[in-house]
C-alpha atoms as a PDB file:
ATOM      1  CA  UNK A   1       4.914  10.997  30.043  1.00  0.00           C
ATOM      2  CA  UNK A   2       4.115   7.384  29.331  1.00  0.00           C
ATOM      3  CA  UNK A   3       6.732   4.750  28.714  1.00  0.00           C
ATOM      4  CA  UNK A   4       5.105   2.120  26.621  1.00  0.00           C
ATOM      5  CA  UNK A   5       6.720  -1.403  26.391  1.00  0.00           C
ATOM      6  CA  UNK A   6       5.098  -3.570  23.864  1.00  0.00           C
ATOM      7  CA  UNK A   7       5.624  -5.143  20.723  1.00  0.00           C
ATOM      8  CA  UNK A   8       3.332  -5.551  18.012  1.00  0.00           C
ATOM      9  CA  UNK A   9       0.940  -8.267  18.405  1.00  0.00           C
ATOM     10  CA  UNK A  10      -2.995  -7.521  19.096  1.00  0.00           C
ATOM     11  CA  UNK A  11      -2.080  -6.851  22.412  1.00  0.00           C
ATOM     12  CA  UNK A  12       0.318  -4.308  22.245  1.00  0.00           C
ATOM     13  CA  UNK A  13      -1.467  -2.775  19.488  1.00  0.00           C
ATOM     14  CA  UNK A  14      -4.626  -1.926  21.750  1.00  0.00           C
ATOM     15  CA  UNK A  15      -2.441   0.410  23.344  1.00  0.00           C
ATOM     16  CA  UNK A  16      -0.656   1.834  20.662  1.00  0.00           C
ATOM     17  CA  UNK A  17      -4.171   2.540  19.495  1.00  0.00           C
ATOM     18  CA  UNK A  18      -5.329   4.150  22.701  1.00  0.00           C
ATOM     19  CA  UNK A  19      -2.209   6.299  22.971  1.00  0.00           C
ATOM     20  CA  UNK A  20      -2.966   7.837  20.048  1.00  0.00           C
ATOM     21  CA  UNK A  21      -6.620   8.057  20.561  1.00  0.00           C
ATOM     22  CA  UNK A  22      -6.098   9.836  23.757  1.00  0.00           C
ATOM     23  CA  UNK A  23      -3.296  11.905  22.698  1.00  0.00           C
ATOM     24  CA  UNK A  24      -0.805  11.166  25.650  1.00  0.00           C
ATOM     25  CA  UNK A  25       2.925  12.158  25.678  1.00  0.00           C
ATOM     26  CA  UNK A  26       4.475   8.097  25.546  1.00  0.00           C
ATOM     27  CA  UNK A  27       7.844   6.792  24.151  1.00  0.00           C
ATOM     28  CA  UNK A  28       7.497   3.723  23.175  1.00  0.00           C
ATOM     29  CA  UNK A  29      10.032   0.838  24.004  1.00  0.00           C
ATOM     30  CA  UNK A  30      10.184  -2.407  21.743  1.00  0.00           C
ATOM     31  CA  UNK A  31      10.065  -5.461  23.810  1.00  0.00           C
ATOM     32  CA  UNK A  32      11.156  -8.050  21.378  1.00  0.00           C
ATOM     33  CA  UNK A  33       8.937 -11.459  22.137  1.00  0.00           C
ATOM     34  CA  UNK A  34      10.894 -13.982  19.743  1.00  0.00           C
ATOM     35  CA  UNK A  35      14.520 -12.977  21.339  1.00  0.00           C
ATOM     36  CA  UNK A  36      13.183 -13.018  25.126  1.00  0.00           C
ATOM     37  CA  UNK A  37      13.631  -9.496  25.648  1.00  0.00           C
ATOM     38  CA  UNK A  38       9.935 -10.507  28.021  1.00  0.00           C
ATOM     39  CA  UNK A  39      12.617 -12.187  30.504  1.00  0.00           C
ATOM     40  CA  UNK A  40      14.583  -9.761  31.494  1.00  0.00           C
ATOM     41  CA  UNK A  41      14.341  -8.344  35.240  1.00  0.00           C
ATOM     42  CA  UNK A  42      14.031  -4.963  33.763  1.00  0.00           C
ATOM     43  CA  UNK A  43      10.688  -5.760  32.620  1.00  0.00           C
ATOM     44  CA  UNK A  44       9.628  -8.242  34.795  1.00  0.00           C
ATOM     45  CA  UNK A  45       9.907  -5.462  37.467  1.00  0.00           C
ATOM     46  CA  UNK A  46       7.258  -3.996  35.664  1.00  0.00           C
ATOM     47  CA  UNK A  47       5.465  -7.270  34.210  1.00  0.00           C
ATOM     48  CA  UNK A  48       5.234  -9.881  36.285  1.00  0.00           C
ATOM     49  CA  UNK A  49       3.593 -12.012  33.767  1.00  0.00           C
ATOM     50  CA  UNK A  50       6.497 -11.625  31.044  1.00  0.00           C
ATOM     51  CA  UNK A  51       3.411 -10.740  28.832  1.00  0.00           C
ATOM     52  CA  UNK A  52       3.503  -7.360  26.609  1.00  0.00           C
ATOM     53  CA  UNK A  53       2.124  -4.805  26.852  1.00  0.00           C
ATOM     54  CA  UNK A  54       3.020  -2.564  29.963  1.00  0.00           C
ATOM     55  CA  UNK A  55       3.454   0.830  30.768  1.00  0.00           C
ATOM     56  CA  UNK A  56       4.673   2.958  33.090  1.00  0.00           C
ATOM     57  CA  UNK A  57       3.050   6.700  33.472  1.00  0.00           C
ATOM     58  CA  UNK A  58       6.170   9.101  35.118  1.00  0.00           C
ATOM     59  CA  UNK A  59       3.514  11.009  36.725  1.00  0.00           C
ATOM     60  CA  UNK A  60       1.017   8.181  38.414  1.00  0.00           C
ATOM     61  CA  UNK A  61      -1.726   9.475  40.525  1.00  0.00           C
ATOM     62  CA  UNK A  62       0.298  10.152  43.976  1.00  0.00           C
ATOM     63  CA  UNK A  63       2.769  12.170  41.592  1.00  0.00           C
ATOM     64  CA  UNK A  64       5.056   9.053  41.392  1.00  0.00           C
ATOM     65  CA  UNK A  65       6.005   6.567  38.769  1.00  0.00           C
ATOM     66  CA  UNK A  66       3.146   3.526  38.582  1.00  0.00           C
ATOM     67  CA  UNK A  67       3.701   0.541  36.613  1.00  0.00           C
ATOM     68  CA  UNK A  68       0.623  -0.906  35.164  1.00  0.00           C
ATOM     69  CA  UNK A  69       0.667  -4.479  33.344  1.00  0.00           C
ATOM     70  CA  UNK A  70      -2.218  -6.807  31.374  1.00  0.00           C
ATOM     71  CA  UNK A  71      -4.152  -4.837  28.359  1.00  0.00           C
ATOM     72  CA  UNK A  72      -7.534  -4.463  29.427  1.00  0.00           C
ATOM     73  CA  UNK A  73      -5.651  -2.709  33.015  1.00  0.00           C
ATOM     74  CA  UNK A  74      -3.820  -0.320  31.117  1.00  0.00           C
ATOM     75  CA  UNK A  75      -6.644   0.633  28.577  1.00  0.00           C
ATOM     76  CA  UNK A  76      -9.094   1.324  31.620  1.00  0.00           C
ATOM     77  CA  UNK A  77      -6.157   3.412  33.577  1.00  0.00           C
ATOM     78  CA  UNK A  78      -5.253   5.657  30.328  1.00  0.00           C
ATOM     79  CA  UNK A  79      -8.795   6.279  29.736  1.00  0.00           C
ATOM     80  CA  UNK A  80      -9.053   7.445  33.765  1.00  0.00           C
ATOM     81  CA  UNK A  81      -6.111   9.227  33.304  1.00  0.00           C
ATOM     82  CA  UNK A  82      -7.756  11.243  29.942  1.00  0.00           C
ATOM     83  CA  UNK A  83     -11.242  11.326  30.811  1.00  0.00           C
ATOM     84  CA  UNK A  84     -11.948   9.885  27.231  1.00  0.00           C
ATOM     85  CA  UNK A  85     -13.398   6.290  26.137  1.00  0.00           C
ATOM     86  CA  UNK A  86     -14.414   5.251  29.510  1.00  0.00           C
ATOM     87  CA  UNK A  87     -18.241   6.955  30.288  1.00  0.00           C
ATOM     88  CA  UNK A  88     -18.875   7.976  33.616  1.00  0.00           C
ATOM     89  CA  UNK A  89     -22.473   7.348  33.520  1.00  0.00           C
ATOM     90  CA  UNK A  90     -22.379   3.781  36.076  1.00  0.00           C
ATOM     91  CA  UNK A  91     -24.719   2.086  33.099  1.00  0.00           C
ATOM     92  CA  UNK A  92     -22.940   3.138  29.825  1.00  0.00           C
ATOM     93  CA  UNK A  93     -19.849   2.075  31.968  1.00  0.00           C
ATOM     94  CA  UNK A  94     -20.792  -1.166  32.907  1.00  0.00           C
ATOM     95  CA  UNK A  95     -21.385  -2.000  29.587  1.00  0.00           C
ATOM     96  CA  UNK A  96     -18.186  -0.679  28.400  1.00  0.00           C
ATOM     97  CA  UNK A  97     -16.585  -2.921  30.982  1.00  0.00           C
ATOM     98  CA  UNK A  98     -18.854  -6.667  30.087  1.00  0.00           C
ATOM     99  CA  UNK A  99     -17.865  -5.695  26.764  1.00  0.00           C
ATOM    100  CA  UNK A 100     -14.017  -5.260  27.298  1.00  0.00           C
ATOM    101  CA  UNK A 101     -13.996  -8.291  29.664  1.00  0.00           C
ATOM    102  CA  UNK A 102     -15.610 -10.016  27.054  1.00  0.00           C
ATOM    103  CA  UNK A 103     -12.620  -9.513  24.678  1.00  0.00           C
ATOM    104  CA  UNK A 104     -10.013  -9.870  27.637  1.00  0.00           C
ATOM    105  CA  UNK A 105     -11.885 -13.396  28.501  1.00  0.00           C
ATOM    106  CA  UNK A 106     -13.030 -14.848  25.077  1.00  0.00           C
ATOM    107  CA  UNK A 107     -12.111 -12.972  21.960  1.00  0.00           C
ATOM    108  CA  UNK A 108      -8.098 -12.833  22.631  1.00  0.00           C
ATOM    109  CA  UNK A 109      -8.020 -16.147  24.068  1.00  0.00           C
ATOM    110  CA  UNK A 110      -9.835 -17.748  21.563  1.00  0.00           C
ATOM    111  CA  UNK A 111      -8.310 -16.015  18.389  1.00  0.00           C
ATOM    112  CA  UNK A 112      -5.023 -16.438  20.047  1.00  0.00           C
ATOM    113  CA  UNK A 113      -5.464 -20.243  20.262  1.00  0.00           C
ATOM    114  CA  UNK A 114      -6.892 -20.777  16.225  1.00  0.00           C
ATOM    115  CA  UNK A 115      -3.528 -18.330  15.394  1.00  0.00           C
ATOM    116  CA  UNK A 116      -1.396 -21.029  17.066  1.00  0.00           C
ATOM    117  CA  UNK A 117      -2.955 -24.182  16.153  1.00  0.00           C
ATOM    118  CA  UNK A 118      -3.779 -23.141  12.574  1.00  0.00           C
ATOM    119  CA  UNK A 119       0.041 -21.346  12.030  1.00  0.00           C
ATOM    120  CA  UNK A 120       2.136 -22.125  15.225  1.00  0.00           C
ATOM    121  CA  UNK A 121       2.042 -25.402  15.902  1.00  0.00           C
ATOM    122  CA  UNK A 122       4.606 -27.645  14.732  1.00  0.00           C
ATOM    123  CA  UNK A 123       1.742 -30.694  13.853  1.00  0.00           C
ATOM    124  CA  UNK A 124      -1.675 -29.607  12.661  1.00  0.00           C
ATOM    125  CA  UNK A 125      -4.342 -31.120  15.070  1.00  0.00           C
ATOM    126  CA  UNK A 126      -7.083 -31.109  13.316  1.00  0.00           C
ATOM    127  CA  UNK A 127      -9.319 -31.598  16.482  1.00  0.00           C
ATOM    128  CA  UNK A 128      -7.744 -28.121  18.076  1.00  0.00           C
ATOM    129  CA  UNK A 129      -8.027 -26.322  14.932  1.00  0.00           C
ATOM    130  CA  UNK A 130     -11.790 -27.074  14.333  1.00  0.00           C
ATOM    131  CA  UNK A 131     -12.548 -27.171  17.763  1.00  0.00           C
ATOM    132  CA  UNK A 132     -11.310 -23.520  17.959  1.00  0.00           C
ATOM    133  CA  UNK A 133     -12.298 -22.081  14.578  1.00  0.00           C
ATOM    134  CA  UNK A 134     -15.745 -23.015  15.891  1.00  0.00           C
ATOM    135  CA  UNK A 135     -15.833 -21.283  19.150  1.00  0.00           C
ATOM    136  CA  UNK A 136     -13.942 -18.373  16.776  1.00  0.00           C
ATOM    137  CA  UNK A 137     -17.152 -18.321  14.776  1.00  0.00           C
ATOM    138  CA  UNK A 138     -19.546 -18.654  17.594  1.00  0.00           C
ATOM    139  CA  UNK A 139     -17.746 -15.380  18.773  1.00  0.00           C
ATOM    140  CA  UNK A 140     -18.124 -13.394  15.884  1.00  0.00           C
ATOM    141  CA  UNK A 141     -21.526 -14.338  15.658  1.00  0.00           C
ATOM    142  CA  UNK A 142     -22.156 -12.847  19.385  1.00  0.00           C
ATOM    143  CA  UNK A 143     -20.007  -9.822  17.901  1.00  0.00           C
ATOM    144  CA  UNK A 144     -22.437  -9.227  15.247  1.00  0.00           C
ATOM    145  CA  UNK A 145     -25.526  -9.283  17.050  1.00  0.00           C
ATOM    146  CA  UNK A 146     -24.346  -6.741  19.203  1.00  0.00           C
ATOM    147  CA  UNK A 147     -23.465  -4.848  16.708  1.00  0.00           C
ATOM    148  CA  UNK A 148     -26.605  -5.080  14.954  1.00  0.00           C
ATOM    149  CA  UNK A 149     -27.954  -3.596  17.750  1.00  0.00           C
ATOM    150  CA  UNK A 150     -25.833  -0.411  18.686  1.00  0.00           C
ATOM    151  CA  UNK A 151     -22.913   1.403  16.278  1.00  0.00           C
ATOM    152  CA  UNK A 152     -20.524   0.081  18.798  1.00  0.00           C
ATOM    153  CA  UNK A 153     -19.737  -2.747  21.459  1.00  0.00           C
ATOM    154  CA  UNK A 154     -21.206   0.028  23.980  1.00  0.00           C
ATOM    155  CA  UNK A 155     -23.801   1.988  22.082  1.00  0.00           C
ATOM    156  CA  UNK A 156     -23.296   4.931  20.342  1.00  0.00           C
ATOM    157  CA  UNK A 157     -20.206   6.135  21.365  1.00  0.00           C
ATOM    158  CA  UNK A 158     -16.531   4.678  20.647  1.00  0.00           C
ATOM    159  CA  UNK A 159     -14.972   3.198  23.713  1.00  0.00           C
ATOM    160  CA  UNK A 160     -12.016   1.038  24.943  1.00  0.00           C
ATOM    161  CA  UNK A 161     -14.392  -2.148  24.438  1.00  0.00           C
ATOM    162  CA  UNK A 162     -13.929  -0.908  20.253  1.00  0.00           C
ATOM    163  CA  UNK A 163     -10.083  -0.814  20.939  1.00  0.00           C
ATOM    164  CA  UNK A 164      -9.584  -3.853  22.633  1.00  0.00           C
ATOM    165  CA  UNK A 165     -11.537  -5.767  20.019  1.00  0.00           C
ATOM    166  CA  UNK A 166     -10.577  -4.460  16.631  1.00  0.00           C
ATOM    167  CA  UNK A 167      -6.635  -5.592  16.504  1.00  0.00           C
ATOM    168  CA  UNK A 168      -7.412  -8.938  17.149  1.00  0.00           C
ATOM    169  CA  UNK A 169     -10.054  -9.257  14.165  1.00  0.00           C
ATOM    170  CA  UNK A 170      -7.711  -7.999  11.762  1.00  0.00           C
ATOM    171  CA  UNK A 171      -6.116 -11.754  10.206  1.00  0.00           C
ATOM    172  CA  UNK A 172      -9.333 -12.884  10.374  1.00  0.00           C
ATOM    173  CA  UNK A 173      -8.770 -14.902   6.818  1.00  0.00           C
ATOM    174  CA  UNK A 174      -5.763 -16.433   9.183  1.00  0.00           C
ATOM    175  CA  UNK A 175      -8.274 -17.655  11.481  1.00  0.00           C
ATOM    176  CA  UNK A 176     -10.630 -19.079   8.938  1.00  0.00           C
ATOM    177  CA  UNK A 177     -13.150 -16.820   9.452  1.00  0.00           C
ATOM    178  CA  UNK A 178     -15.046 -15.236   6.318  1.00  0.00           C
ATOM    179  CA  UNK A 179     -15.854 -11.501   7.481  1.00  0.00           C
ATOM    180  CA  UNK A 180     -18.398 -11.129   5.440  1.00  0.00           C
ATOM    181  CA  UNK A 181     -20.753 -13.889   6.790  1.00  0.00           C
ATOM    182  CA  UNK A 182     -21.056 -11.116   9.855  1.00  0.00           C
ATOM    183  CA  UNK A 183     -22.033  -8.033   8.361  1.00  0.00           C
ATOM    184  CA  UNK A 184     -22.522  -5.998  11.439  1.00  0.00           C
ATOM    185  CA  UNK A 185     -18.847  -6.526  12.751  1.00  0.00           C
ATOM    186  CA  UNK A 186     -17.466  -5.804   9.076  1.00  0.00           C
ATOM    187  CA  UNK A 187     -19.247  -2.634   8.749  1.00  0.00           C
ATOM    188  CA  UNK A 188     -17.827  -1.859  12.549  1.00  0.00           C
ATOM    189  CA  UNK A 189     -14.480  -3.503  11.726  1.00  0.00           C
ATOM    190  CA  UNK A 190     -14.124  -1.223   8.194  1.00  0.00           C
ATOM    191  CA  UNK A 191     -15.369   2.452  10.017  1.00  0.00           C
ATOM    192  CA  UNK A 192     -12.259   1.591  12.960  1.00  0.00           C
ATOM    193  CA  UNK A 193     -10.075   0.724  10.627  1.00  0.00           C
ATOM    194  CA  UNK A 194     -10.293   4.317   8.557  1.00  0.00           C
ATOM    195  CA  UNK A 195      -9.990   6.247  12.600  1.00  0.00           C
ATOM    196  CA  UNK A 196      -6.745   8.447  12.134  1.00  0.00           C
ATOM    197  CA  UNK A 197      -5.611   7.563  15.722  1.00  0.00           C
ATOM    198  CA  UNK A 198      -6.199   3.249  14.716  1.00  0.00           C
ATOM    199  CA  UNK A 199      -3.670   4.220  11.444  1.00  0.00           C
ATOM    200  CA  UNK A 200      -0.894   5.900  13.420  1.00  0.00           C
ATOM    201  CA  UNK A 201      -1.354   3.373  16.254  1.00  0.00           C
ATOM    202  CA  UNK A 202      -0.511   0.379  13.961  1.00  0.00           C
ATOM    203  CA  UNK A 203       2.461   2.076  12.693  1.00  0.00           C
ATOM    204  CA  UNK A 204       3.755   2.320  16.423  1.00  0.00           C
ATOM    205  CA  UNK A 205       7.007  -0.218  16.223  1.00  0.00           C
ATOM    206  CA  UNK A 206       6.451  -1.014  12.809  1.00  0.00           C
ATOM    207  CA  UNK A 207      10.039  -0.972  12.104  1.00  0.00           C
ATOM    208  CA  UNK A 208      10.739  -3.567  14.450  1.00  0.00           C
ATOM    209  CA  UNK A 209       8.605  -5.850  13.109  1.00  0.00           C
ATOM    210  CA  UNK A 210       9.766  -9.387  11.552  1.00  0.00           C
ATOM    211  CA  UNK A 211       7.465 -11.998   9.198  1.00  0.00           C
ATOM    212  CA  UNK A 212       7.236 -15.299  10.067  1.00  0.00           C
ATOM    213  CA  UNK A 213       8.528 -17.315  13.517  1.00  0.00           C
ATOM    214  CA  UNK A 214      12.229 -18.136  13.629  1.00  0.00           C
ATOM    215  CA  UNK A 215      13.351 -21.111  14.828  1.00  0.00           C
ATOM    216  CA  UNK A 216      14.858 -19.303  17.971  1.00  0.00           C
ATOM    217  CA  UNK A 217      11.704 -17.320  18.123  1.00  0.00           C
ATOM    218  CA  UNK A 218       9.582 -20.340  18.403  1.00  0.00           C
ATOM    219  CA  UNK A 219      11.244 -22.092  21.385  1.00  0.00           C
ATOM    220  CA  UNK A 220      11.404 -18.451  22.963  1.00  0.00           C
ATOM    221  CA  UNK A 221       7.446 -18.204  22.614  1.00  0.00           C
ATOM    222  CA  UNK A 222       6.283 -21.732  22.982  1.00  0.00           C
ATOM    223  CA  UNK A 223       9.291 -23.925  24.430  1.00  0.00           C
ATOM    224  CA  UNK A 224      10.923 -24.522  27.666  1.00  0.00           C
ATOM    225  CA  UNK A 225      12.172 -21.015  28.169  1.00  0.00           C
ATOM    226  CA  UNK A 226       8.482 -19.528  28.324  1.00  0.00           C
ATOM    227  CA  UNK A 227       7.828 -21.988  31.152  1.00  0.00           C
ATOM    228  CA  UNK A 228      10.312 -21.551  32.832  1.00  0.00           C
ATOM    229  CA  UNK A 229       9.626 -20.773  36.769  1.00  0.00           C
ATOM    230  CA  UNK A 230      10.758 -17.174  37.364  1.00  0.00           C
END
């Protein structure tokens, strides 16, 4: 059994995705992000970044509980743990790999940062938001050459490099990105998006879920208490 601990941002919904993909037994935990719920020992026992998600598998490999933190860890652990969306051919897997690092290093960062500057931030700067929608479109643009090239980030097959990129393309009209300007990644983007497993992942904590950024919420995420030394 997997205990998940997430919340429902791009992040956590990688994992909620893979979950379901790989058909694991998990009970999912919500880990509330605007109320701070990221700051509690309980999780930072298991997180030591405060960041969502995290899991911990009851049965780890020695037969003992193993916490396992940061998305792009946990993804590559559930798919050892299945034998699914990870190849074990050493080339298709080092391309899996460039490919997931390449969302872990570029894609979430760089979405992440046009999310906060274009609907986050308290003063619109319009040097950050244009210097970021840029590098947002330069992105997709690697995205859809690659995908002109193969069905997938990795080649033919679906992989955790698919996972790890689709939830973070979804409010793509929120970044100021026009889809269909990269044909390749919409095509890619539109055949996830009807995967069984990718529907019942995004409903994972659904009910939890709140619109808009609180007051509260926004010193919790961005304020003093975020930076605080723990």
């Amino acid at each position: 059994m997997i205990d998940l601990y997430s919340w429902t941002t791009p992040n956590g919904y990688k994992i909620h995705i893979m979950l379901e993909e790989t058909a694991l037994d998990y009970e999912a935990h919500p880990v509330d992000i605007g109320e701070g719920d990221q700051f509690k020992p309980e999780f930072l026992a298991i997180s030591p970044n405060n960041k969502i998600p995290a899991i911990v598998d009851r049965d780890g490999p020695d037969g003992k509980p193993l916490a396992v933190f940061e998305s792009g860890a946990i993804l590559t652990y559930l798919a050892e743990k299945s034998g699914k969306l990870l190849p074990n051919d050493a080339r298709a897997r080092s391309v899996t790999l460039q490919w997931l690092f390449f969302q872990m290093a570029s894609v979430g960062p760089m979405l992440g940062q046009i999310h906060h500057f274009r609907d986050y931030a308290p003063e619109k700067i319009s040097y950050a938001i244009e210097r970021y929608t840029n590098e947002g479109n330069r992105l997709y643009g690697v995205m859809d050459k690659r995908l002109s090239q193969s069905r997938y980030f990795a080649g033919d097959d679906y992989t955790i490099a698919d996972i790890a990129v689709w939830p973070w393309l979804r409010n793509h009209e929120k970044e100021g990105i026009d889809m269909s300007g990269y044909p390749h990644v919409e095509r890619w983007f539109d055949e996830i998006s009807e995967r069984p497993a990718v529907k019942r992942g995004m409903q994972v904590l659904q009910e939890y879920r709140r619109e808009g950024l609180s007051d509260k919420a926004r010193e919790v995420m961005f304020g003093k208490m975020q930076y605080a030394r723990r």
